[in-house]
Protein backbone atom coordinates (compact mmCIF):
# COMPACT_ATOMS: atom_id res chain seq x y z
CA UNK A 1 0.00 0.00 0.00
CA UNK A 2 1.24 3.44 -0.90
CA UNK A 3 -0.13 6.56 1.15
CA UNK A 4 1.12 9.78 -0.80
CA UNK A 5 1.21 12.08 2.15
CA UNK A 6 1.30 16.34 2.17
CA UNK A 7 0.83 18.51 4.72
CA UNK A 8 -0.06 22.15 4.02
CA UNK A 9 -0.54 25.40 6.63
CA UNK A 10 1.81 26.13 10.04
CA UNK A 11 -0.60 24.65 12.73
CA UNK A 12 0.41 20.37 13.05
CA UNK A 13 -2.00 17.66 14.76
CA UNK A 14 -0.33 16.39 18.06
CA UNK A 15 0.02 12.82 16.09
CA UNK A 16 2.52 10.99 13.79
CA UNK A 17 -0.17 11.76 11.07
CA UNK A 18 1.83 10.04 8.12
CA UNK A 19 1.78 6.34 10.36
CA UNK A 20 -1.43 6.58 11.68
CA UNK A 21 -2.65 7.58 7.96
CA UNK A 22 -1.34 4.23 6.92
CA UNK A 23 -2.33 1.77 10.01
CA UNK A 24 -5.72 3.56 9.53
CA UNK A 25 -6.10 2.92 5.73
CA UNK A 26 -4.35 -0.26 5.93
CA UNK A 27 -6.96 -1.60 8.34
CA UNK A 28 -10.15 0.17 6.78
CA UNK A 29 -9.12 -1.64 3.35
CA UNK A 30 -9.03 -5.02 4.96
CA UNK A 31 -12.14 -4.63 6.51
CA UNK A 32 -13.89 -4.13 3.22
CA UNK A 33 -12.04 -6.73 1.89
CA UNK A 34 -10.24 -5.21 -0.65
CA UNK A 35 -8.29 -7.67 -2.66
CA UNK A 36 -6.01 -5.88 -3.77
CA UNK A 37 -2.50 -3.44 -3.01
CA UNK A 38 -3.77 0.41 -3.57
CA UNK A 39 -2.61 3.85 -3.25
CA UNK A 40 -4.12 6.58 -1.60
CA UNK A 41 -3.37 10.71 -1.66
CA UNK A 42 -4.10 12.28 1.58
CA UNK A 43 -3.79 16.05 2.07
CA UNK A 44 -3.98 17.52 6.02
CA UNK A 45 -4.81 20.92 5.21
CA UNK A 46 -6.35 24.75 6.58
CA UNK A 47 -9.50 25.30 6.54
CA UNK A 48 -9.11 28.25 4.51
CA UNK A 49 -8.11 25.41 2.18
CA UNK A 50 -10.45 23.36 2.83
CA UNK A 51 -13.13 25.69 2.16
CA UNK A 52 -11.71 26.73 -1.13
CA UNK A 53 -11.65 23.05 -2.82
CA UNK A 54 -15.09 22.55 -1.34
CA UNK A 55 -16.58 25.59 -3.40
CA UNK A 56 -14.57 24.61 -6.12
CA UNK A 57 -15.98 21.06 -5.98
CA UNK A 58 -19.51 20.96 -4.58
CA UNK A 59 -20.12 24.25 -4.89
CA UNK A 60 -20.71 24.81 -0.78
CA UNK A 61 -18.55 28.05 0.35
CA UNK A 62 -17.86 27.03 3.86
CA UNK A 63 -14.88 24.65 5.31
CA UNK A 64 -15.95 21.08 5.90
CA UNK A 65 -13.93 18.66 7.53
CA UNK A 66 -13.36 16.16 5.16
CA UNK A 67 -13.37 15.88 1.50
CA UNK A 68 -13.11 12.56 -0.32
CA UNK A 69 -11.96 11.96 -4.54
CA UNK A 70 -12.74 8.66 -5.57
CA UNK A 71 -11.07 7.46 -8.82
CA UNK A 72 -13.99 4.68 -9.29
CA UNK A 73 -17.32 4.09 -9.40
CA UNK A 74 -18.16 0.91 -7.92
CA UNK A 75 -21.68 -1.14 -8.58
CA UNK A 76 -22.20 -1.42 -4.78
CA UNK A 77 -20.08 -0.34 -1.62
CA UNK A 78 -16.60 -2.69 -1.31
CA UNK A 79 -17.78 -4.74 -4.09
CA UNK A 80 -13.80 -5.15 -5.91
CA UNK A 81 -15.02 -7.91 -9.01
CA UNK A 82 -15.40 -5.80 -11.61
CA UNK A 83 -11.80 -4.25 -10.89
CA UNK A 84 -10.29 -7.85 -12.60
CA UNK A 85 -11.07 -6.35 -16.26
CA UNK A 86 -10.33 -2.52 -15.06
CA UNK A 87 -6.79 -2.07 -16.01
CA UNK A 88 -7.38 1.74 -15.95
CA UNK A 89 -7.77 1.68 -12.19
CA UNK A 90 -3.94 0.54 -11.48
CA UNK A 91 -1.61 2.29 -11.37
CA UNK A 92 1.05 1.23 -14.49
CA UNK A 93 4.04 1.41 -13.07
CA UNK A 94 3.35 -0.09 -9.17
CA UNK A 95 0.27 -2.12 -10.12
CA UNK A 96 -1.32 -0.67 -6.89
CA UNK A 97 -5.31 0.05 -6.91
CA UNK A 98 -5.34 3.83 -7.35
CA UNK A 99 -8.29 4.78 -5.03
CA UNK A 100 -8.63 8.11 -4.92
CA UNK A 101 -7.47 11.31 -2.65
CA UNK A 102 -8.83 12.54 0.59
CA UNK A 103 -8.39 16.21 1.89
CA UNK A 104 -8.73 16.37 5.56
CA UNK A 105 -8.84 20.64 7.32
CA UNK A 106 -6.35 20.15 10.67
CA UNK A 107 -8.71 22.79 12.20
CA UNK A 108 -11.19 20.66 11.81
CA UNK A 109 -10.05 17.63 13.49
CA UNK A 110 -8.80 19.82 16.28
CA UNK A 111 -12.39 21.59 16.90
CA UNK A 112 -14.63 18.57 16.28
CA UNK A 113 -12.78 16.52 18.81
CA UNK A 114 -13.43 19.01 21.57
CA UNK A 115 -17.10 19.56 20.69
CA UNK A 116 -17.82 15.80 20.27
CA UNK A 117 -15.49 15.11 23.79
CA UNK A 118 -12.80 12.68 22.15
CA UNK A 119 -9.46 12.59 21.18
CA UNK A 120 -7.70 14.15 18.28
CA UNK A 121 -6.54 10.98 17.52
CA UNK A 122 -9.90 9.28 17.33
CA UNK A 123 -11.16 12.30 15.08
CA UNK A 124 -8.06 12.11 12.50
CA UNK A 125 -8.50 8.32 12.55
CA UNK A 126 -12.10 8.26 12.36
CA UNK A 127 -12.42 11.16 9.34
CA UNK A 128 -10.05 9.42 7.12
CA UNK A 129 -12.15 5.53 7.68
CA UNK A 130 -14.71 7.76 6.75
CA UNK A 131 -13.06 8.80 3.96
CA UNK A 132 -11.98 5.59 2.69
CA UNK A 133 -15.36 4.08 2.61
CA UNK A 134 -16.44 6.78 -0.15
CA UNK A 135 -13.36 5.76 -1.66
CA UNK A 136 -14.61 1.93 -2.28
CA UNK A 137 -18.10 2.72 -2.89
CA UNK A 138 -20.11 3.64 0.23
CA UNK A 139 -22.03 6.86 0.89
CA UNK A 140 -24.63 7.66 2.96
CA UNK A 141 -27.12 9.70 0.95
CA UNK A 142 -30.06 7.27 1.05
CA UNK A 143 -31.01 6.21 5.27
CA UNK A 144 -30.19 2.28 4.38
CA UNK A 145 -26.74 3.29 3.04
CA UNK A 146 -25.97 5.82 5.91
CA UNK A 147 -26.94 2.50 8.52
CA UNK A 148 -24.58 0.58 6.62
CA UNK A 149 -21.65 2.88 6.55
CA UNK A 150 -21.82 3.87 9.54
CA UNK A 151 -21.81 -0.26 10.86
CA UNK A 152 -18.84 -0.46 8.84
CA UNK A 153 -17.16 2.63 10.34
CA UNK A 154 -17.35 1.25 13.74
CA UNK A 155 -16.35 -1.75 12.70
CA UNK A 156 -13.19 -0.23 11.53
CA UNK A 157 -12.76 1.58 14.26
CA UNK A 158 -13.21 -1.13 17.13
CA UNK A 159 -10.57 -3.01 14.98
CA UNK A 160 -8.44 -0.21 15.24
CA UNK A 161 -9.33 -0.14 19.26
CA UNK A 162 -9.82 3.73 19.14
CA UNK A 163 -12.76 4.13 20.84
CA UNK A 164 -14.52 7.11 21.56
């Protein structure tokens, strides 16, 4: 697994973010049973940033805490089959999986773990899992596919033991 890793902006989470990054994604991937190796972009960022890409993107001028990029469009939520006949989801030259990119705003993480009364490592770990579900296919638009993402979040994150 490759985890492409940039930090942008002065303030810095009181974490090794680039570690927990990968024992995060590394676990979330498994859990969903991805077959495969795969690469992910992650960007800790301002929310100035933040707020920016999410105008840019979805049209919503405000910072939000985390942004996700998938690369594919999957037929249901961790379903990898179809990826045997998708060349032009690997990567060419490491044959890893090339998920997508996720943009998380450091303020953020820092003010959402104070309101919700947890750690800042349980709100980094916990916004990129989310993160990496919309990567393989989950969302939680519809109720039924909220209930399901979220079982699968705290699946992840009971396998990860951070608890809130």
């Amino acid at each position: 697994m490759t985890v492409y890793y940039e930090e942008e902006g002065a303030a810095a989470l009181p974490l090794e973010c680039r570690r927990i990054a990968e024992e995060v994604i590394e676990k979330a991937l498994d859990t969903v049973g991805c077959p495969y190796e795969a690469e992910v972009s992650l960007l800790l960022t301002t929310n100035d940033q933040i707020q920016e890409m999410n105008m840019e993107f979805r049209g919503i001028d405000r910072p939000t805490d985390v942004l996700s990029f998938p690369m594919i469009e999957y037929p249901a939520p961790g379903e990898f089959g179809f990826l045997e006949d998708r060349e032009d989801c690997f990567d060419p030259e490491s044959g890893e999986l090339s998920l997508g990119d996720i943009v998380i705003s450091k303020d953020r993480v820092t003010a959402q773990a104070q309101e919700y009364g947890h750690s800042v490592l349980r709100e980094y770990a916990f916004l990129i899992v989310h993160s990496v579900l919309h990567l393989t296919g989950y969302d939680h638009i519809e109720d039924p596919q909220r209930q399901e993402m979220e079982s699968v979040q705290r699946e992840i994150m009971q396998r990860l033991d951070i608890l809130r």
